[in-house]
PDB file of N, CA and C in Angstrom:
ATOM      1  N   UNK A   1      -5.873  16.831   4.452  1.00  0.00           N
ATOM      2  CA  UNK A   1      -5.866  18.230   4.840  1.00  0.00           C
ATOM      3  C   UNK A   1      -5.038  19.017   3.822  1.00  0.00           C
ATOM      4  N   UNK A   2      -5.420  20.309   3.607  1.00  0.00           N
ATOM      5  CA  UNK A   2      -4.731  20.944   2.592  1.00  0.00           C
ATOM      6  C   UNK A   2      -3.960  21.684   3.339  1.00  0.00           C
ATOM      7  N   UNK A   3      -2.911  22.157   2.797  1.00  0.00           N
ATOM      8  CA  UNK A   3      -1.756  23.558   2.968  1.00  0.00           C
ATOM      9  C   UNK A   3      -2.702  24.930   3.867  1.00  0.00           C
ATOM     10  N   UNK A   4      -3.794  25.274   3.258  1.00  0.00           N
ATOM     11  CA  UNK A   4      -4.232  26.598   3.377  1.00  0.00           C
ATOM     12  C   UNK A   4      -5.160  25.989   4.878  1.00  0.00           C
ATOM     13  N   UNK A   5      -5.590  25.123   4.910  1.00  0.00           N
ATOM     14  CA  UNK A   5      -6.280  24.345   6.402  1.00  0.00           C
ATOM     15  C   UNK A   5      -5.521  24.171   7.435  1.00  0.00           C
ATOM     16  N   UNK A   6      -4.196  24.698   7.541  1.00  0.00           N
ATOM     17  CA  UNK A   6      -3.480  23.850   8.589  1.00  0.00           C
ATOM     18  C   UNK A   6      -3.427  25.351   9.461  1.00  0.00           C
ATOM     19  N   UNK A   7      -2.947  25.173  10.754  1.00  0.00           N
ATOM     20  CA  UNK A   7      -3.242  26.174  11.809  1.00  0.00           C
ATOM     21  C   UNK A   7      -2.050  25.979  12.722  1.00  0.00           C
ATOM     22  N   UNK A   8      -1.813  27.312  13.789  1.00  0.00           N
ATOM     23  CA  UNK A   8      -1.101  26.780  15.023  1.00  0.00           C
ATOM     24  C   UNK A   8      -0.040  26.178  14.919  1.00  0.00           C
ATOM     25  N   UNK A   9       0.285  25.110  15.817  1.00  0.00           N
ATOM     26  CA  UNK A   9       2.190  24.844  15.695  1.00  0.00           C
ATOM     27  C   UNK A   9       1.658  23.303  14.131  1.00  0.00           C
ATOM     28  N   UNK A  10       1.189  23.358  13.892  1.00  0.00           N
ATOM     29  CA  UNK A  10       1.335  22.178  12.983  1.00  0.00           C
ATOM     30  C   UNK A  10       1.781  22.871  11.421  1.00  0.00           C
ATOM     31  N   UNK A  11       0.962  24.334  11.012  1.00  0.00           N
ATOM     32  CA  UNK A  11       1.290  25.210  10.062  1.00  0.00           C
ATOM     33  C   UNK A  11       2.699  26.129  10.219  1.00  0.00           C
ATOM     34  N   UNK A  12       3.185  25.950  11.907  1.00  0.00           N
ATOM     35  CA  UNK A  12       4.203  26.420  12.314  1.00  0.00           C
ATOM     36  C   UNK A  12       5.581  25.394  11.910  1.00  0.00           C
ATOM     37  N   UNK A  13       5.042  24.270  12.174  1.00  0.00           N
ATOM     38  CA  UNK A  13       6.174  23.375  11.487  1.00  0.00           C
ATOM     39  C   UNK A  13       6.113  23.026   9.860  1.00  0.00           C
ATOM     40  N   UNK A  14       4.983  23.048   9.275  1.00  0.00           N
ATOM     41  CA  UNK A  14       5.432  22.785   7.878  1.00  0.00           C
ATOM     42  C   UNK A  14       6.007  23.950   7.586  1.00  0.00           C
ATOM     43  N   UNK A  15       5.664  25.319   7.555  1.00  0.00           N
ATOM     44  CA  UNK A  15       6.407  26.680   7.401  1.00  0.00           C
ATOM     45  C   UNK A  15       7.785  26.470   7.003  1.00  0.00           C
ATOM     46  N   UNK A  16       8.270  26.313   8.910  1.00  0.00           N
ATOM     47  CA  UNK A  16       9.779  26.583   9.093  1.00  0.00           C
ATOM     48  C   UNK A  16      10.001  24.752   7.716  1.00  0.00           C
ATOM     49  N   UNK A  17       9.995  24.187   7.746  1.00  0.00           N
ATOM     50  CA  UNK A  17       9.940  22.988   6.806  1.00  0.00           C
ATOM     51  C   UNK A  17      10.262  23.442   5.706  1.00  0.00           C
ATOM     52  N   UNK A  18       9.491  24.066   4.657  1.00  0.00           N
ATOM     53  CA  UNK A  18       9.452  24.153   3.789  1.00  0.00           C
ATOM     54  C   UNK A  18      10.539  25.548   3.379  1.00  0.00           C
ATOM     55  N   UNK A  19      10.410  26.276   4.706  1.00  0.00           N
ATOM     56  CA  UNK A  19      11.448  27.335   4.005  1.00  0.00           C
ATOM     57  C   UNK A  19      13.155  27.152   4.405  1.00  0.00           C
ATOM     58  N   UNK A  20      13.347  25.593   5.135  1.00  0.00           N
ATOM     59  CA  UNK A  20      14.282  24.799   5.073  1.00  0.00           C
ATOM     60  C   UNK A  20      14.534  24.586   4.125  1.00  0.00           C
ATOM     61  N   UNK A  21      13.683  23.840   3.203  1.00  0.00           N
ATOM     62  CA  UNK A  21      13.831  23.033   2.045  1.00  0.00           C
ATOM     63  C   UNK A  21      14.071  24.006   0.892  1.00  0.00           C
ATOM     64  N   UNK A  22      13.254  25.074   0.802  1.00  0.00           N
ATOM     65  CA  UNK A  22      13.774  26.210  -0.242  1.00  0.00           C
ATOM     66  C   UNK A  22      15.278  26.952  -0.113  1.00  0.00           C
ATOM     67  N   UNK A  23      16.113  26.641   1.720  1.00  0.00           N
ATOM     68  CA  UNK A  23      17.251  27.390   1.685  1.00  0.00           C
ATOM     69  C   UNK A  23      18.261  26.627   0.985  1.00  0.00           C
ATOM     70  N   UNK A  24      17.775  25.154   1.478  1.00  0.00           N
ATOM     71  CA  UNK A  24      18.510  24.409   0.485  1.00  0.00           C
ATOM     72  C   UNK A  24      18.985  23.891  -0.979  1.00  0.00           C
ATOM     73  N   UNK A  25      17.791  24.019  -1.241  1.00  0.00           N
ATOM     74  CA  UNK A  25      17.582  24.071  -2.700  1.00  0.00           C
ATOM     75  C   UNK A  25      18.257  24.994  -3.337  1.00  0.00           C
ATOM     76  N   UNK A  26      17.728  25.913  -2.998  1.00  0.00           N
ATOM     77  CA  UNK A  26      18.461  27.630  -3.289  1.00  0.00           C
ATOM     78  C   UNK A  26      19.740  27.465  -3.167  1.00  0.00           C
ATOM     79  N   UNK A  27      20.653  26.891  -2.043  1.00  0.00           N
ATOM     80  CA  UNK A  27      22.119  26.964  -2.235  1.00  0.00           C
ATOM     81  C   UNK A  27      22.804  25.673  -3.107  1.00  0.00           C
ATOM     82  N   UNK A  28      22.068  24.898  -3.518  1.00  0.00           N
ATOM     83  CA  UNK A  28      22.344  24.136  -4.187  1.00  0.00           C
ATOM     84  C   UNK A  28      21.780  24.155  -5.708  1.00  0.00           C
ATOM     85  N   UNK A  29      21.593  25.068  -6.046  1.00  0.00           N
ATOM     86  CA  UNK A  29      21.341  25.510  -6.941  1.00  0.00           C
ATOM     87  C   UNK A  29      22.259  26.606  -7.743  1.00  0.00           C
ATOM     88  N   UNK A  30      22.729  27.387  -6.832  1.00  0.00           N
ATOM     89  CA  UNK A  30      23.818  28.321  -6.776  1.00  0.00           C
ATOM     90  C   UNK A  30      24.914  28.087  -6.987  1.00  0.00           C
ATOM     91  N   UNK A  31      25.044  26.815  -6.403  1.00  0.00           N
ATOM     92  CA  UNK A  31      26.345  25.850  -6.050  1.00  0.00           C
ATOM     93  C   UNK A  31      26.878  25.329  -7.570  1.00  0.00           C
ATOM     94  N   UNK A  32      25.477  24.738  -8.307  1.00  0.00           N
ATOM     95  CA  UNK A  32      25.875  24.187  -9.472  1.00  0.00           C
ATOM     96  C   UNK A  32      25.976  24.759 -10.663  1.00  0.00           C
ATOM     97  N   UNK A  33      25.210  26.270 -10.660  1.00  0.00           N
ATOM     98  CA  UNK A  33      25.131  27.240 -11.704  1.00  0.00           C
ATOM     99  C   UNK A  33      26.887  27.684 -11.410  1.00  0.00           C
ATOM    100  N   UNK A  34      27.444  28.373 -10.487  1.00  0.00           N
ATOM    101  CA  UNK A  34      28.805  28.137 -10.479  1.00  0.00           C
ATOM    102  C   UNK A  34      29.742  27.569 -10.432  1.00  0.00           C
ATOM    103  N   UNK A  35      29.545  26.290  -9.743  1.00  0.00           N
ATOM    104  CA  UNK A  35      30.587  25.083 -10.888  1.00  0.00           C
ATOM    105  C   UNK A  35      30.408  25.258 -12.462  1.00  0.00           C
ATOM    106  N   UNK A  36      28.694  25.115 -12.806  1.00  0.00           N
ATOM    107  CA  UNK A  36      29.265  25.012 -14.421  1.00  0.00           C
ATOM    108  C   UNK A  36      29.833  26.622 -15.031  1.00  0.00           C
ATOM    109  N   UNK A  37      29.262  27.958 -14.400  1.00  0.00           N
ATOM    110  CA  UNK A  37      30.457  28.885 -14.967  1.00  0.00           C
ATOM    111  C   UNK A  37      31.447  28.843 -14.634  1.00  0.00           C
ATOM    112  N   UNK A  38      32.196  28.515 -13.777  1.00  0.00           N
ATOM    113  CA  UNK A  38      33.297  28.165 -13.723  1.00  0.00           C
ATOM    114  C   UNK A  38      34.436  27.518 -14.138  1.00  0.00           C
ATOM    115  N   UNK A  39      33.730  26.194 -15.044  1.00  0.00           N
ATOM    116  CA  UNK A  39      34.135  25.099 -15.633  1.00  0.00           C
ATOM    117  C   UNK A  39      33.694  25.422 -16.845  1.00  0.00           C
ATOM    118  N   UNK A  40      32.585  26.193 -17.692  1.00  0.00           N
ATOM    119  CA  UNK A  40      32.708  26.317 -18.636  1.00  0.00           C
ATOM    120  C   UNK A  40      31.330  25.214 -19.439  1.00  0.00           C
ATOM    121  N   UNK A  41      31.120  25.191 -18.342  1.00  0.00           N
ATOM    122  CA  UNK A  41      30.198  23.484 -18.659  1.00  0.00           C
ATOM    123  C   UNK A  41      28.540  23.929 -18.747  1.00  0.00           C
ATOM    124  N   UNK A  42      27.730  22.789 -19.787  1.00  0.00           N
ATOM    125  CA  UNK A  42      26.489  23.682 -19.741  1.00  0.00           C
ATOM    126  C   UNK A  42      25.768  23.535 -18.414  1.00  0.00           C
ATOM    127  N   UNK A  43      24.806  24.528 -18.501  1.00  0.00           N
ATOM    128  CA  UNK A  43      24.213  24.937 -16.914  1.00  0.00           C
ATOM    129  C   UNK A  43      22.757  23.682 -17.652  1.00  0.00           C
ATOM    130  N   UNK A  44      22.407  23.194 -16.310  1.00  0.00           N
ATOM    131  CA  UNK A  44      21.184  22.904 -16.243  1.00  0.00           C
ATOM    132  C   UNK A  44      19.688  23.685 -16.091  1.00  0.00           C
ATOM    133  N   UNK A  45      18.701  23.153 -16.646  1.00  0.00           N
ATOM    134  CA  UNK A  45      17.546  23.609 -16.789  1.00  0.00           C
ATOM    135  C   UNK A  45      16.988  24.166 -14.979  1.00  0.00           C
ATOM    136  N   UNK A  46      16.832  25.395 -14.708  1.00  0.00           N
ATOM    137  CA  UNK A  46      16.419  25.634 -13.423  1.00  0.00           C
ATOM    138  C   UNK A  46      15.524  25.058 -12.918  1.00  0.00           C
ATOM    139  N   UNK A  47      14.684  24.303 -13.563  1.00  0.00           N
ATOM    140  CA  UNK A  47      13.533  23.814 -12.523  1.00  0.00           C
ATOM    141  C   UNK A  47      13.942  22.541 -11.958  1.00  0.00           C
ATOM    142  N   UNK A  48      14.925  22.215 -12.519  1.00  0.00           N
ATOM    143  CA  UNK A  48      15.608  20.774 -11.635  1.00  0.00           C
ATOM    144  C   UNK A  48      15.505  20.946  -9.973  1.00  0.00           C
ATOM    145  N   UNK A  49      15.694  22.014  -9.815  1.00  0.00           N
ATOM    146  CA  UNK A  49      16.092  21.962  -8.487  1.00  0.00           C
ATOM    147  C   UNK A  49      14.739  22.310  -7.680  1.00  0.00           C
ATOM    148  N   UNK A  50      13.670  22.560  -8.242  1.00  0.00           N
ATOM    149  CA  UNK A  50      11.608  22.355  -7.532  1.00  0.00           C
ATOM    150  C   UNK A  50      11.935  23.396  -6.750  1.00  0.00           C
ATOM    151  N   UNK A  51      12.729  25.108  -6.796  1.00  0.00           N
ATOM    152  CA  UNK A  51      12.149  25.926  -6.370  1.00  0.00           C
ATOM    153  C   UNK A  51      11.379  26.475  -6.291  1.00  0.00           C
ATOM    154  N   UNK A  52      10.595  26.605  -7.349  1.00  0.00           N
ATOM    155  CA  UNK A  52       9.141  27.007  -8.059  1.00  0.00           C
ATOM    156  C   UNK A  52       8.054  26.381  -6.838  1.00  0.00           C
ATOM    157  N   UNK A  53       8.670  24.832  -6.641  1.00  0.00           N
ATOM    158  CA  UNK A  53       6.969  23.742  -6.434  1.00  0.00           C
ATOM    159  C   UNK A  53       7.263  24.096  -4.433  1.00  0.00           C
ATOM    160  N   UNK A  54       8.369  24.555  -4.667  1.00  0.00           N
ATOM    161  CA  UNK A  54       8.219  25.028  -3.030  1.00  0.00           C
ATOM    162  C   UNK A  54       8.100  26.629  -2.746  1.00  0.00           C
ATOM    163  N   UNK A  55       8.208  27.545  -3.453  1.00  0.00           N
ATOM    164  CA  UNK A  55       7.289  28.613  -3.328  1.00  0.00           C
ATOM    165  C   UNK A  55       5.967  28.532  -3.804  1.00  0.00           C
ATOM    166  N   UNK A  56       6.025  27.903  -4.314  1.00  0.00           N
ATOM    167  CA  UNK A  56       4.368  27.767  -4.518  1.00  0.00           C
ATOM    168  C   UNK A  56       3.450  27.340  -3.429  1.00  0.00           C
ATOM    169  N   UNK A  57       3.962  26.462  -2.623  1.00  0.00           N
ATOM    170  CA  UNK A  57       3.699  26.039  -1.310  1.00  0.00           C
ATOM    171  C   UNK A  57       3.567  26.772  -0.063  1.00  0.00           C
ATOM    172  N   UNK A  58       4.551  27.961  -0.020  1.00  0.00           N
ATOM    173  CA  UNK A  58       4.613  28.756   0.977  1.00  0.00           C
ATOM    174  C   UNK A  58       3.895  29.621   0.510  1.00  0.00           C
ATOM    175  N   UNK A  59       3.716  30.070  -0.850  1.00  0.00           N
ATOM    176  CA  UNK A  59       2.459  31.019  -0.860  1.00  0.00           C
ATOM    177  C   UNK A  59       1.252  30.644  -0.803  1.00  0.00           C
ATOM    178  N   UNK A  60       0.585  29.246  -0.578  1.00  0.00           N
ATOM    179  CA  UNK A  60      -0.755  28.667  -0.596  1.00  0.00           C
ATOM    180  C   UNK A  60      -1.030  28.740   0.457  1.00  0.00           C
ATOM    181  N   UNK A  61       0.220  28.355   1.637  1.00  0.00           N
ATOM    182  CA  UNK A  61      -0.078  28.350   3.048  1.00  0.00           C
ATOM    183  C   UNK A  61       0.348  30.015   3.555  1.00  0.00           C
ATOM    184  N   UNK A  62       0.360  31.071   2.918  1.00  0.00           N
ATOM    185  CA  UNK A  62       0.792  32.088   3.083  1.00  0.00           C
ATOM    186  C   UNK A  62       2.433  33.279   3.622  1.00  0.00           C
ATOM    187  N   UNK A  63       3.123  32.443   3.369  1.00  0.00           N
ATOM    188  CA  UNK A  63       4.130  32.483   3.899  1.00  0.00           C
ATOM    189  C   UNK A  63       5.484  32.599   2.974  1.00  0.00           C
ATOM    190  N   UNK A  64       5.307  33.338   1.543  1.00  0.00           N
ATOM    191  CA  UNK A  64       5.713  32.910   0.629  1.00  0.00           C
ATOM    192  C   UNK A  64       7.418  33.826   0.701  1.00  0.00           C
ATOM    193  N   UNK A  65       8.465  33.586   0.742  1.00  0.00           N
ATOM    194  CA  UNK A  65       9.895  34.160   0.697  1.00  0.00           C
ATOM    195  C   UNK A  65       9.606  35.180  -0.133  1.00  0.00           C
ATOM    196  N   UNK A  66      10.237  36.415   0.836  1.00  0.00           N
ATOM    197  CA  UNK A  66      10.704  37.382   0.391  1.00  0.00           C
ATOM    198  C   UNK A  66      11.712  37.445  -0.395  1.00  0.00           C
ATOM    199  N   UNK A  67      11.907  38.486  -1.458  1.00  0.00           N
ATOM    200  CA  UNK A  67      12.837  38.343  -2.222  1.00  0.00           C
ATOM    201  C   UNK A  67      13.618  39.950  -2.590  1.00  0.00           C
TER     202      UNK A  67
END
């Protein structure tokens, strides 16, 4: 079954799921861009952290974070 096929409480739970997984990401992402300014240290490449591959997700299934 794809993302854009799913319906009802089953599209209701990957949703809230996935925009779990993006709050997290997101603060852990935040987390480490300011340790390394902080420290002085180089920052890592942003896509480490697959925010991208999880908005991409919420916008297939329609639901994509506001910004």
């Amino acid at each position: 079954m794809q993302l854009e096929e799913l319906t009802g409480d089953e599209r209701t739970l990957v949703v809230v799921a996935l925009q779990a997984l993006f709050r997290e990401r997101l603060s852990a992402s935040n987390a480490v861009f300011t340790v390394c300014s902080l420290s002085g240290k180089e920052q890592p490449p942003e896509d480490i952290f697959g925010l991208r591959e999880v908005e991409d997700a919420l916008r297939r299934i329609g639901a994509a974070p506001a910004r």
